[in-house]
N, C-alpha and C. Protein backbone atom coordinates (compact mmCIF):
# COMPACT_ATOMS: atom_id res chain seq x y z
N UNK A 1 8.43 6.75 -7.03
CA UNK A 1 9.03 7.45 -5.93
C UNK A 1 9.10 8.96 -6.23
N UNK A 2 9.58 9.34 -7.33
CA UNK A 2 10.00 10.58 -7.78
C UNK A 2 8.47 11.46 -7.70
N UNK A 3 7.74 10.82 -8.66
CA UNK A 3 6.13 11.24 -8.79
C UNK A 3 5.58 11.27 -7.96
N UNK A 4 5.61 10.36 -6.48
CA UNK A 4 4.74 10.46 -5.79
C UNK A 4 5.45 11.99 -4.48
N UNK A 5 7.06 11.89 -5.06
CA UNK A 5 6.98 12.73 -4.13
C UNK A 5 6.58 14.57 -4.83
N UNK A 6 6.67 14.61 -6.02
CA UNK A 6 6.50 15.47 -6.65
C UNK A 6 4.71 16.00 -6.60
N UNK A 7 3.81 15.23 -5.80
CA UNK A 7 2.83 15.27 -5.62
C UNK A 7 2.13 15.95 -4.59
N UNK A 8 3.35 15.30 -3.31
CA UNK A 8 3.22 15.91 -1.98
C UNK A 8 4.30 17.15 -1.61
N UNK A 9 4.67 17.65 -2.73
CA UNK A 9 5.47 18.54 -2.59
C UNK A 9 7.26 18.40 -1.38
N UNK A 10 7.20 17.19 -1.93
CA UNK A 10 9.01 16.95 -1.13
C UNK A 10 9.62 16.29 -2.52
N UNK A 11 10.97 16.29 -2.05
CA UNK A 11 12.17 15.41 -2.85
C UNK A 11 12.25 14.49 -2.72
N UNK A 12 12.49 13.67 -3.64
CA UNK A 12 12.92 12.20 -4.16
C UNK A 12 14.00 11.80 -4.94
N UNK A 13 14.81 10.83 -4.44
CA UNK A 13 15.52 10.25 -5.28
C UNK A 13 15.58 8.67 -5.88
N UNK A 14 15.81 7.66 -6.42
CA UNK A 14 15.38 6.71 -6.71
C UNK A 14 17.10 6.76 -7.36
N UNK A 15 17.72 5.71 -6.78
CA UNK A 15 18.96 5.32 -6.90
C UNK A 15 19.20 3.90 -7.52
N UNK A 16 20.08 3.37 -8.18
CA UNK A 16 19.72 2.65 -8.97
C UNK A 16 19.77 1.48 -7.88
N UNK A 17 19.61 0.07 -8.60
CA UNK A 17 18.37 -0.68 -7.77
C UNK A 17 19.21 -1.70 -6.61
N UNK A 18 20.72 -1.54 -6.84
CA UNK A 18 21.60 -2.30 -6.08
C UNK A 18 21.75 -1.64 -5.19
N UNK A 19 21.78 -0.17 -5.46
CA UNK A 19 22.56 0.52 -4.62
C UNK A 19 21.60 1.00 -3.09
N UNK A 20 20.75 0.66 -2.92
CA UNK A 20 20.52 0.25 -1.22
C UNK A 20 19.40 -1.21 -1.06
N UNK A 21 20.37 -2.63 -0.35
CA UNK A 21 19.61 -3.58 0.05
C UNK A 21 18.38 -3.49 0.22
N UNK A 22 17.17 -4.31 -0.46
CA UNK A 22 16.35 -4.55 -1.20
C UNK A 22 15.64 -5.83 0.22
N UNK A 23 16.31 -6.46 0.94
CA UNK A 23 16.07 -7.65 2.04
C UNK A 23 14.96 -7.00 2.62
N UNK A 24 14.00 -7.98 2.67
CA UNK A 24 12.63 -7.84 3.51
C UNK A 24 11.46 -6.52 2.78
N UNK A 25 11.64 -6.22 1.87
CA UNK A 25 10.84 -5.60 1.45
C UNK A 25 9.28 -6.10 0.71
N UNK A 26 8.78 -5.78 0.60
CA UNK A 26 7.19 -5.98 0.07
C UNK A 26 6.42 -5.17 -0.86
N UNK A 27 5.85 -5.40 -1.80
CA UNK A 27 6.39 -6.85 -2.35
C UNK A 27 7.31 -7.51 -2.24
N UNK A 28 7.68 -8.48 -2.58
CA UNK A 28 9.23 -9.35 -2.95
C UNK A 28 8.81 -10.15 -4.06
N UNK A 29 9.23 -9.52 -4.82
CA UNK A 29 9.39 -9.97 -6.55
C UNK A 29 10.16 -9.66 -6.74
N UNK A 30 11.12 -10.88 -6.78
CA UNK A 30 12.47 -10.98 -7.28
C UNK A 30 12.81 -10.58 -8.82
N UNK A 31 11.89 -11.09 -9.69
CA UNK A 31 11.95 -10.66 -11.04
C UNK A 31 12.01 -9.11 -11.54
N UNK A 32 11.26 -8.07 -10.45
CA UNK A 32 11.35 -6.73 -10.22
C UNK A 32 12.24 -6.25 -10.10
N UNK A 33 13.13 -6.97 -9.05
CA UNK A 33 14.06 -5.99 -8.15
C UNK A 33 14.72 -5.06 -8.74
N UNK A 34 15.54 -5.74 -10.01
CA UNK A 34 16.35 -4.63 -11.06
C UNK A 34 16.03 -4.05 -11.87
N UNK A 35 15.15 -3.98 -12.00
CA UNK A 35 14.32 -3.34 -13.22
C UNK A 35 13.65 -2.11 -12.72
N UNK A 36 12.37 -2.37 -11.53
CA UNK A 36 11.26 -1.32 -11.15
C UNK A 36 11.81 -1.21 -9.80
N UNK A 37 11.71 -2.15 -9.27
CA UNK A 37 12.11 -1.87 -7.22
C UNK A 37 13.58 -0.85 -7.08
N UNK A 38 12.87 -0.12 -6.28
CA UNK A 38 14.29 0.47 -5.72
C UNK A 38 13.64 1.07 -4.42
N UNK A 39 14.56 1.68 -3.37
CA UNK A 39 14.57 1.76 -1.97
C UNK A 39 15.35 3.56 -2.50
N UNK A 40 15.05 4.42 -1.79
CA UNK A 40 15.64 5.73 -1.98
C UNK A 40 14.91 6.68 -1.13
N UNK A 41 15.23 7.89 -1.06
CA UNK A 41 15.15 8.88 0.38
C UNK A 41 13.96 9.68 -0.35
N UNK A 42 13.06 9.95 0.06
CA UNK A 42 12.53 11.07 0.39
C UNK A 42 12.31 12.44 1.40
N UNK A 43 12.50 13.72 1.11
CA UNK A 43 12.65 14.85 2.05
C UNK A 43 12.07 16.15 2.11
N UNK A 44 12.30 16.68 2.58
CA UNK A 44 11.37 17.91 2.55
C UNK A 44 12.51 18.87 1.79
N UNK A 45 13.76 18.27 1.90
CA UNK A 45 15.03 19.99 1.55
C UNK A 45 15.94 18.70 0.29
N UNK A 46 16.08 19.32 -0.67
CA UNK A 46 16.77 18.43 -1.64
C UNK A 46 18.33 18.65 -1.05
N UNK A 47 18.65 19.38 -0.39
CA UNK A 47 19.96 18.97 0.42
C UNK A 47 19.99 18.13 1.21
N UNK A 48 18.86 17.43 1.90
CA UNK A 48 19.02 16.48 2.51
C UNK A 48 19.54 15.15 1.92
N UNK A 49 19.04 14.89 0.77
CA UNK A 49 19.06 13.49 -0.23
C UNK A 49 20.44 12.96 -0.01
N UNK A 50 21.53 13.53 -0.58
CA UNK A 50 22.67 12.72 -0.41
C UNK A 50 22.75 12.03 0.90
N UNK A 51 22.58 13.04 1.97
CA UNK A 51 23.84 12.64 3.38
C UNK A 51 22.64 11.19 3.82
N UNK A 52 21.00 11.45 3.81
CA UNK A 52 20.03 10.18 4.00
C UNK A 52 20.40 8.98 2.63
N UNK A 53 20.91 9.14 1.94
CA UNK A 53 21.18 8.30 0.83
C UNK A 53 22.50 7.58 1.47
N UNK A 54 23.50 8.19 1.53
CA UNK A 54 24.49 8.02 1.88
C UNK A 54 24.25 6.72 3.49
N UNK A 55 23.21 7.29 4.19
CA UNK A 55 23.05 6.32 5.23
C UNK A 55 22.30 5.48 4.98
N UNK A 56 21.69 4.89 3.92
CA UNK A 56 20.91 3.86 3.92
C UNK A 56 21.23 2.93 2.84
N UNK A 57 22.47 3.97 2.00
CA UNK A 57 22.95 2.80 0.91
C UNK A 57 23.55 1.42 1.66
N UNK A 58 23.71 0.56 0.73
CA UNK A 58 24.44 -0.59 1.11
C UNK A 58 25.67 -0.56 1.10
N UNK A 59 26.61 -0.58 2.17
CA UNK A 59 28.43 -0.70 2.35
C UNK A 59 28.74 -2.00 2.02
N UNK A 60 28.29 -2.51 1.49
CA UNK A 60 29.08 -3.77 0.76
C UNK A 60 28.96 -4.03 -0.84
N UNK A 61 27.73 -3.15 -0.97
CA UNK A 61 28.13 -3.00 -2.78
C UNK A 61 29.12 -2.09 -3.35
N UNK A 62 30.10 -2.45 -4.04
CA UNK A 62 31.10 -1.65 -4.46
C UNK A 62 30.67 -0.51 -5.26
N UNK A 63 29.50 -1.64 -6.34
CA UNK A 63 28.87 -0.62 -7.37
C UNK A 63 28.10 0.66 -7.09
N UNK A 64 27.80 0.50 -5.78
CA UNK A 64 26.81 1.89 -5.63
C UNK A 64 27.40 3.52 -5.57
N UNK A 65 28.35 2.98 -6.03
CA UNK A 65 29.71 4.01 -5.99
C UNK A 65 29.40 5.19 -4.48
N UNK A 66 29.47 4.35 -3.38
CA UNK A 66 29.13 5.24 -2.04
C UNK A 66 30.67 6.08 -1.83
N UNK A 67 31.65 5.18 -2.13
CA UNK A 67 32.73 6.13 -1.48
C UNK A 67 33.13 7.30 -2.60
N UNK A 68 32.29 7.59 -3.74
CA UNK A 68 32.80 8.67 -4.52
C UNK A 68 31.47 9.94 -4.72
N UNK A 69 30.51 9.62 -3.70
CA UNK A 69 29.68 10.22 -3.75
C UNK A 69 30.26 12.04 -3.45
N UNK A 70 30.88 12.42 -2.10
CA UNK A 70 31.56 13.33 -2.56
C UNK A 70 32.38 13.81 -3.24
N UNK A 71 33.00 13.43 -4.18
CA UNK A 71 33.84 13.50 -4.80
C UNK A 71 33.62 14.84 -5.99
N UNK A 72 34.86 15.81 -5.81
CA UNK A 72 34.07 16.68 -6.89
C UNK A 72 34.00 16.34 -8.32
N UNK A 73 33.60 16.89 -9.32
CA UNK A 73 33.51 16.63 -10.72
C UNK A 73 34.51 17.93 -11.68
N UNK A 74 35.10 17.41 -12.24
CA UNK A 74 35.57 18.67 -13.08
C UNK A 74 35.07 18.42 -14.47
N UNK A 75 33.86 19.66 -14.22
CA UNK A 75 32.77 19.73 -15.49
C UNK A 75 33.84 19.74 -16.94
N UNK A 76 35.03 20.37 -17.07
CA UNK A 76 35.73 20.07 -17.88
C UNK A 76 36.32 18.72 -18.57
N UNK A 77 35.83 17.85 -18.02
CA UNK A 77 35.68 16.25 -18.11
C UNK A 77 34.74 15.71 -18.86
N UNK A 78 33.64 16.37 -18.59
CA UNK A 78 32.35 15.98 -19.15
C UNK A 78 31.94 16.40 -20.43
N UNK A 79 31.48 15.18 -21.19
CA UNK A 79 31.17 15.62 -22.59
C UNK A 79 28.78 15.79 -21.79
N UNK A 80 28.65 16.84 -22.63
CA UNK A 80 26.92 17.23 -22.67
C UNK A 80 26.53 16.70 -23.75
N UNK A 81 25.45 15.86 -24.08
CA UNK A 81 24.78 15.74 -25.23
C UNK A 81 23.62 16.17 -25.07
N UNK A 82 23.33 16.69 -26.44
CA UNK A 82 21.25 17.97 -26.60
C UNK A 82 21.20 17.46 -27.80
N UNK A 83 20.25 17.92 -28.16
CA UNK A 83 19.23 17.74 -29.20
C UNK A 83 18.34 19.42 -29.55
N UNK A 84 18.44 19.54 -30.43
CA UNK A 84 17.93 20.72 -30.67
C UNK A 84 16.41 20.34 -31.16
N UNK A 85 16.07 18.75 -31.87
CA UNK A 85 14.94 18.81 -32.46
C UNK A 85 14.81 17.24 -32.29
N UNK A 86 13.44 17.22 -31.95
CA UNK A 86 13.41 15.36 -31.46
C UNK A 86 12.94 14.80 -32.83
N UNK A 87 13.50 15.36 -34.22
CA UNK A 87 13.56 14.89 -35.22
C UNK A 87 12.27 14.47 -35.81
N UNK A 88 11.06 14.71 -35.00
CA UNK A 88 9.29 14.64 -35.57
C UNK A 88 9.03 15.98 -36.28
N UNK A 89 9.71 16.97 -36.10
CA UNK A 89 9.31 18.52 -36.97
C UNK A 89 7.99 18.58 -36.82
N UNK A 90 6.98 18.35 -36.07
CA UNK A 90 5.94 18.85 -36.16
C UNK A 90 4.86 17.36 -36.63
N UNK A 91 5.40 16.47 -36.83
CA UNK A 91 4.79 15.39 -37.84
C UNK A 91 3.51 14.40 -36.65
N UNK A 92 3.48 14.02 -37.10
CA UNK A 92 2.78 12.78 -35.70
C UNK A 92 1.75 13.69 -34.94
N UNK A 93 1.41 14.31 -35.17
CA UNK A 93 0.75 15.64 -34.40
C UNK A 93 1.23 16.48 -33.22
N UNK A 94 2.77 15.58 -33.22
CA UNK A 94 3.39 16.41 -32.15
C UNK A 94 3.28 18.00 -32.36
N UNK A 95 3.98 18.56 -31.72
CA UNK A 95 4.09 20.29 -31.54
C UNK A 95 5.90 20.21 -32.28
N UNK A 96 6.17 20.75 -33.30
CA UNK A 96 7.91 21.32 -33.41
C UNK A 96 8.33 22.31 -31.90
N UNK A 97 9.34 22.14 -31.86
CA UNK A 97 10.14 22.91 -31.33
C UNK A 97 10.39 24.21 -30.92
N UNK A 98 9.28 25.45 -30.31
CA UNK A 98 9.31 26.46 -30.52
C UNK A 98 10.90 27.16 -30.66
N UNK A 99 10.80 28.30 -31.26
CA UNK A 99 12.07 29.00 -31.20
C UNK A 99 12.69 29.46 -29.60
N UNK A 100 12.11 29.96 -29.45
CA UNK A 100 11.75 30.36 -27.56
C UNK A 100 12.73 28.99 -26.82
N UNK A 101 12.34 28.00 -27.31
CA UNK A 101 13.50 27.01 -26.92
C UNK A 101 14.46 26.70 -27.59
N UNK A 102 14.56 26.57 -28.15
CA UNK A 102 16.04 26.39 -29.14
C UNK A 102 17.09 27.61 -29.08
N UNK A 103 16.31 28.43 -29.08
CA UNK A 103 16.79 30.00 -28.50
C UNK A 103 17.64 29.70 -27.15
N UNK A 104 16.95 29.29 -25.95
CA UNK A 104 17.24 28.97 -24.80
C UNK A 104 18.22 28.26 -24.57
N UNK A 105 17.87 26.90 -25.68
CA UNK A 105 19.12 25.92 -25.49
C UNK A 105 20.55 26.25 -26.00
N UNK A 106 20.05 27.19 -27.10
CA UNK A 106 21.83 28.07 -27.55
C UNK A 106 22.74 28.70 -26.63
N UNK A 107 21.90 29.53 -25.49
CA UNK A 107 22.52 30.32 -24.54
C UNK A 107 22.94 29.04 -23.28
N UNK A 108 22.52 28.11 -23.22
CA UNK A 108 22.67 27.03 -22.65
C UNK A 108 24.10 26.44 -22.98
N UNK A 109 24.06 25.99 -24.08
CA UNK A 109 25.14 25.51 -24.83
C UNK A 109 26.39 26.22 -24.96
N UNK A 110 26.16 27.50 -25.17
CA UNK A 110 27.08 28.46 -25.59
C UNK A 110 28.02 28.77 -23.88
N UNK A 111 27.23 28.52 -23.12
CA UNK A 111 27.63 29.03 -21.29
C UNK A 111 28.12 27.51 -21.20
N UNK A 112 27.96 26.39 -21.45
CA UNK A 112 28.54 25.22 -20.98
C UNK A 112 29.56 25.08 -21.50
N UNK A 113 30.22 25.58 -23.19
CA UNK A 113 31.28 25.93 -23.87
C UNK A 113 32.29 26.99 -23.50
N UNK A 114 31.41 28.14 -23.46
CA UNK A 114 32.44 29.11 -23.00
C UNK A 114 32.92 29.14 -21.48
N UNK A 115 31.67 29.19 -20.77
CA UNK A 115 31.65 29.66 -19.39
C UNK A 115 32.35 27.87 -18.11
N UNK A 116 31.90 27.60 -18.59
CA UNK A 116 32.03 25.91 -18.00
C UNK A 116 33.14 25.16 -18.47
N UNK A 117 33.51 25.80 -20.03
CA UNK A 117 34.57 24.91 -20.54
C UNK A 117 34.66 23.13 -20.73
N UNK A 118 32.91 22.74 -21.01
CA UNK A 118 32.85 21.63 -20.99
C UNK A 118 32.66 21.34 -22.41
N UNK A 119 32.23 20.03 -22.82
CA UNK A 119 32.60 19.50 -24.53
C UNK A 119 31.34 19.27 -24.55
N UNK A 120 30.42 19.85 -25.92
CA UNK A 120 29.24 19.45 -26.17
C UNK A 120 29.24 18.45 -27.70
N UNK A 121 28.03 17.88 -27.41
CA UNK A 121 28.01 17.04 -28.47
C UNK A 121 26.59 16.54 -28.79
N UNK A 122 26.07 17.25 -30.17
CA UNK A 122 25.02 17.47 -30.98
C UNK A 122 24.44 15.85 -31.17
């Protein structure tokens, strides 16, 4: 969903797989459904996504957490977890980590600490 819309140049979301009724769709492979199948909005304005999400989720799953979708967040709640190094250093023939990013992710980190007042965790 995401890829194909990233292709044609619109937004996608792909919501997890309860959270909009799955009935009459095609395929129907039941063994899928929770795993790969999911039903979700595509748009031309990524502001659109919620309020079309919001209308096509399912009102009888509790889990799709529809009634907290507006709900604000107080980023001060939230713990962030990063990674500064995906722990290959260069090995496997991957590429290390340029500085240029790690650089980036400090000023990142440092604004989610200071500026955001949220809890990071290495």
């Amino acid at each position: 969903m995401r890829i194909s819309a990233s292709f044609c140049g619109i937004y996608a979301h792909k919501p997890v797989s309860y959270a909009v009724m799955q009935d009459g769709i095609f395929p129907n492979i039941p063994s899928l459904r929770n795993n790969l199948m999911s039903i979700g909005p595509m748009t031309k304005h990524a502001s659109d996504l919620l309020p079309l999400l919001a209308v096509i989720a399912d009102p009888h799953e509790p889990e799709s957490g529809r009634q907290n979708w507006n709900k604000r967040v107080k980023l001060s709640e939230i713990t962030a977890f990063y990674m500064l190094s995906d722990g290959n250093d260069g090995k496997f023939g991957a590429p290390a980590v340029e500085n240029d990013l790690s650089n980036a992710m400090d000023h990142v980190i440092k604004h989610l600490v200071c500026i955001l007042k949220m809890k990071v965790k290495q």
